[in-house]
Structure formats: C-alpha cells, structure tokens
N, C-alpha and C. Protein backbone atom coordinates (compact mmCIF):
# COMPACT_ATOMS: atom_id res chain seq x y z
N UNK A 1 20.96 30.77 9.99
CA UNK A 1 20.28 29.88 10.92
C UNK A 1 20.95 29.97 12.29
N UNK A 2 19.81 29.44 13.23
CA UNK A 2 20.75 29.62 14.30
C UNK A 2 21.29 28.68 14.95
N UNK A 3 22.39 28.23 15.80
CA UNK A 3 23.20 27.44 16.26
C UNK A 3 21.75 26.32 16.68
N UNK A 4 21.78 25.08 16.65
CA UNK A 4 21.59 23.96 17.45
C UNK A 4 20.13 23.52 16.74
N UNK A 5 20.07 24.08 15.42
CA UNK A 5 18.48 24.14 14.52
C UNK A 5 19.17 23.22 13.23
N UNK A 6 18.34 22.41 12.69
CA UNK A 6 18.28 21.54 11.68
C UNK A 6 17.29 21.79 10.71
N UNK A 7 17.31 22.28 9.61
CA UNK A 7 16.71 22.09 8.41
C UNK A 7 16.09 20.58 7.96
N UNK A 8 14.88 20.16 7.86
CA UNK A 8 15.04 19.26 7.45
C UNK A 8 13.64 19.19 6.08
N UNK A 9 14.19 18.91 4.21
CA UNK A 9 13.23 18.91 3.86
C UNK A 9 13.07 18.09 3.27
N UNK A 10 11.55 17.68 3.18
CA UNK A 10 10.75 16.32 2.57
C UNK A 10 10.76 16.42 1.01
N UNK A 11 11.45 15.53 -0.02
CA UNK A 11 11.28 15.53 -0.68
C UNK A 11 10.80 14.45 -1.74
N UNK A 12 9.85 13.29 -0.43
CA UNK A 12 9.30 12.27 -1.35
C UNK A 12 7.58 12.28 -1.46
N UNK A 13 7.09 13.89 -1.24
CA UNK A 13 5.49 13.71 -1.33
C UNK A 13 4.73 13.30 -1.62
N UNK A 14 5.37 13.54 -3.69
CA UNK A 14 4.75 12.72 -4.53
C UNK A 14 4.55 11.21 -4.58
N UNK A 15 5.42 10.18 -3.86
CA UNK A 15 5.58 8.90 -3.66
C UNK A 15 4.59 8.47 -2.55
N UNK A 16 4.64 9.95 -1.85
CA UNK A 16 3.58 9.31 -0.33
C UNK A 16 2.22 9.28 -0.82
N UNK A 17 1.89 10.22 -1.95
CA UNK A 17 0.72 10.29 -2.09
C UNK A 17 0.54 9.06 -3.33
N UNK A 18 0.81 9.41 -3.85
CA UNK A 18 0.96 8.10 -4.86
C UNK A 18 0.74 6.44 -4.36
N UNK A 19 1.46 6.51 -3.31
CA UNK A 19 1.35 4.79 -2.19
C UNK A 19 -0.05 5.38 -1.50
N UNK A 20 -0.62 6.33 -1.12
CA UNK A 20 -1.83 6.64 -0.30
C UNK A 20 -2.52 6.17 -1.63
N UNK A 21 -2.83 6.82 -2.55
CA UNK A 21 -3.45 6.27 -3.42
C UNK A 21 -3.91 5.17 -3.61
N UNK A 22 -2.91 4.61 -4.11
CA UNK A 22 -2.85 2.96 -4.40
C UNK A 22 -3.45 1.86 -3.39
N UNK A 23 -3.63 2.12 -1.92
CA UNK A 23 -3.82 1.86 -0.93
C UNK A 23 -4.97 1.90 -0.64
N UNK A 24 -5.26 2.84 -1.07
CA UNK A 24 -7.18 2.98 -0.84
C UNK A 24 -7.37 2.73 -2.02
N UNK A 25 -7.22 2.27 -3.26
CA UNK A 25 -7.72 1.64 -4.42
C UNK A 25 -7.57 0.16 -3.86
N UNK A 26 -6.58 -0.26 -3.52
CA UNK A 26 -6.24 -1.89 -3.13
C UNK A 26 -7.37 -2.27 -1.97
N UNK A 27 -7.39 -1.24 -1.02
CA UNK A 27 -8.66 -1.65 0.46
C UNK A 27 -9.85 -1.45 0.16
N UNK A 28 -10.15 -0.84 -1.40
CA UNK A 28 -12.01 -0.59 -1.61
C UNK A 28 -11.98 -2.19 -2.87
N UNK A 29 -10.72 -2.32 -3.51
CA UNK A 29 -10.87 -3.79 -4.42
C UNK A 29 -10.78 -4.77 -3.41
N UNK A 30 -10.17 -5.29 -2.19
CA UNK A 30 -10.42 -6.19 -1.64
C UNK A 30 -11.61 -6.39 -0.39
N UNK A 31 -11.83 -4.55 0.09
CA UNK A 31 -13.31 -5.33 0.94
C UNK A 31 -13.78 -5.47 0.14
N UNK A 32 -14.77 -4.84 -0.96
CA UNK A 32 -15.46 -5.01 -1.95
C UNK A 32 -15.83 -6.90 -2.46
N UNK A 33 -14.63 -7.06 -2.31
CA UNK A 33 -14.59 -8.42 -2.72
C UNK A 33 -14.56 -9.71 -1.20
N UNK A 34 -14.72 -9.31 -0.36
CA UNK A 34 -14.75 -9.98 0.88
C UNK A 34 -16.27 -9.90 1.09
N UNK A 35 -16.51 -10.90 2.24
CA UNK A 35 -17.85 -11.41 2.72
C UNK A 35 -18.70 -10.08 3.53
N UNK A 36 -17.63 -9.12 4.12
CA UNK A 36 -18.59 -7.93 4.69
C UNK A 36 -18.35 -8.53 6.36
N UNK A 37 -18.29 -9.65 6.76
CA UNK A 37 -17.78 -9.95 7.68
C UNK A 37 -16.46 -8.99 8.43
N UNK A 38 -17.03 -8.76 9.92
CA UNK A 38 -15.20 -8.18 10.20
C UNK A 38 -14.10 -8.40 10.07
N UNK A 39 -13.79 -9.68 10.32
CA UNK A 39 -12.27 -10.53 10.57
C UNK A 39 -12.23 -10.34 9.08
N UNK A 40 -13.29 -10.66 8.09
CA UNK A 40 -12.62 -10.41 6.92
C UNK A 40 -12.29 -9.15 6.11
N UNK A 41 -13.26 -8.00 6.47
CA UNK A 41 -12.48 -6.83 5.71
C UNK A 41 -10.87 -6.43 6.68
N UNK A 42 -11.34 -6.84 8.11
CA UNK A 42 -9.33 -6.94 8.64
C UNK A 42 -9.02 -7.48 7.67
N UNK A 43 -8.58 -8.74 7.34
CA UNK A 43 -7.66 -9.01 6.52
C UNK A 43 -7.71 -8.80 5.15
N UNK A 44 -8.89 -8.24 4.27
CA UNK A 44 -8.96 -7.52 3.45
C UNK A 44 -8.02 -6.15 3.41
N UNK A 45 -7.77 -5.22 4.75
CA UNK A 45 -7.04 -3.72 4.34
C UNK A 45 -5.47 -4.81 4.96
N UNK A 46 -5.43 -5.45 5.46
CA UNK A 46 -4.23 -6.06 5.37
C UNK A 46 -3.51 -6.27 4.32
N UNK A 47 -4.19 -7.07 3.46
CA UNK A 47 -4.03 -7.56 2.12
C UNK A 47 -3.85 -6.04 1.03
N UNK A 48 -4.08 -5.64 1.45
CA UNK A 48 -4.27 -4.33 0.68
C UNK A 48 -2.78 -3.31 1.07
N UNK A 49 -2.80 -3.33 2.28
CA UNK A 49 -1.35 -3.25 2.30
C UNK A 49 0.40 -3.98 1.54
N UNK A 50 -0.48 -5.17 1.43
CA UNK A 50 0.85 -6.02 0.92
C UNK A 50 0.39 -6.27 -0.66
N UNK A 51 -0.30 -5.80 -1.24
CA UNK A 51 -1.08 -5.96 -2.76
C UNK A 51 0.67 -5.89 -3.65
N UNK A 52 1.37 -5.49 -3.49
CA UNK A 52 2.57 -5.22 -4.50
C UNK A 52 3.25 -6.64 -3.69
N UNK A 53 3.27 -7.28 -3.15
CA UNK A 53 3.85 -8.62 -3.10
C UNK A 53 3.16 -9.45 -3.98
N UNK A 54 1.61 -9.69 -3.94
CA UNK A 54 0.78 -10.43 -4.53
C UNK A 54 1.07 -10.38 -5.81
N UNK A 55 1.66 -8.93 -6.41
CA UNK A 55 1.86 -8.65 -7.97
C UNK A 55 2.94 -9.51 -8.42
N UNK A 56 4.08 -9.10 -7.25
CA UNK A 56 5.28 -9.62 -8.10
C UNK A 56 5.16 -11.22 -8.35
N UNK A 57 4.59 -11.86 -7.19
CA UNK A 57 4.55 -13.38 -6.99
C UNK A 57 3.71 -13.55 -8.11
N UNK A 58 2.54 -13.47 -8.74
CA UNK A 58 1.88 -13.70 -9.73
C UNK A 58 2.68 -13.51 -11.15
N UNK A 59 3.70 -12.20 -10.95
CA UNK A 59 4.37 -11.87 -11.95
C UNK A 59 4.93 -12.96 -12.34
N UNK A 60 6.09 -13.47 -11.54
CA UNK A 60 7.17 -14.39 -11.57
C UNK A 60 6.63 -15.66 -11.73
N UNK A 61 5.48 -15.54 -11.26
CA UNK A 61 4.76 -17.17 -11.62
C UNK A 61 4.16 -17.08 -13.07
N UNK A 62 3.74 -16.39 -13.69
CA UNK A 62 3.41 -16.02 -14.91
C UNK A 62 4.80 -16.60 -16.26
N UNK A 63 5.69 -16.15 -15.54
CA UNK A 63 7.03 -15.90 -16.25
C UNK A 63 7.35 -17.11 -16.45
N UNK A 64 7.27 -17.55 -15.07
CA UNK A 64 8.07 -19.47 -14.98
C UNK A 64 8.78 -19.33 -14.20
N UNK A 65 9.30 -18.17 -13.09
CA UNK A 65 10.17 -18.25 -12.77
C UNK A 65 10.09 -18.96 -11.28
C-alpha cells in the first residue's frame, strides 16, 4: 500500500440489511394501520423506526418488571 492510504473494511452488512429489513416491515405494519392522513403516516415511519423500544417496554411489562 501506499504511504498516507487507509484500508477500511465493512464488516457489518448483514446487520445493515437485516435492520433495513425490519424497517420496512415495521413502516408498511404501522402506515397500514394509521388513518392515511399525513402527520399520521409521519409518525407512523417514525414509530417504525423506534418499533424495538415498543418491544422491549411491552416485554418488561409482560414480565412485571
């Protein structure tokens, strides 16, 4: 290599695609389920972003905890 060059390699693809995934499964289950209104599918792909908070909190409330 030559002087003043950096290698740099990606080795979390599978995770990116995997969270892409999940992401557009979470933003077609919550517009889907919204009024069709704008402000609400906004906060529908919002929500869809944060869907793994919603899990755990339901989790832990499930539990008792």
């Amino acid at each position: 290599m030559t002087a003043g060059r950096t290698r740099v390699v990606e080795r979390n693809g599978a995770w990116g695609l995997f969270m892409l995934m999940a992401y557009i499964g979470a933003a077609i289950y919550f517009v889907s389920r919204s009024g069709g209104g704008f402000w609400e599918v906004v906060l529908s792909l919002l929500q869809a972003i944060v869907w793994p908070a919603y899990l755990v909190y339901h989790a832990l409330h499930a539990l008792g905890a």
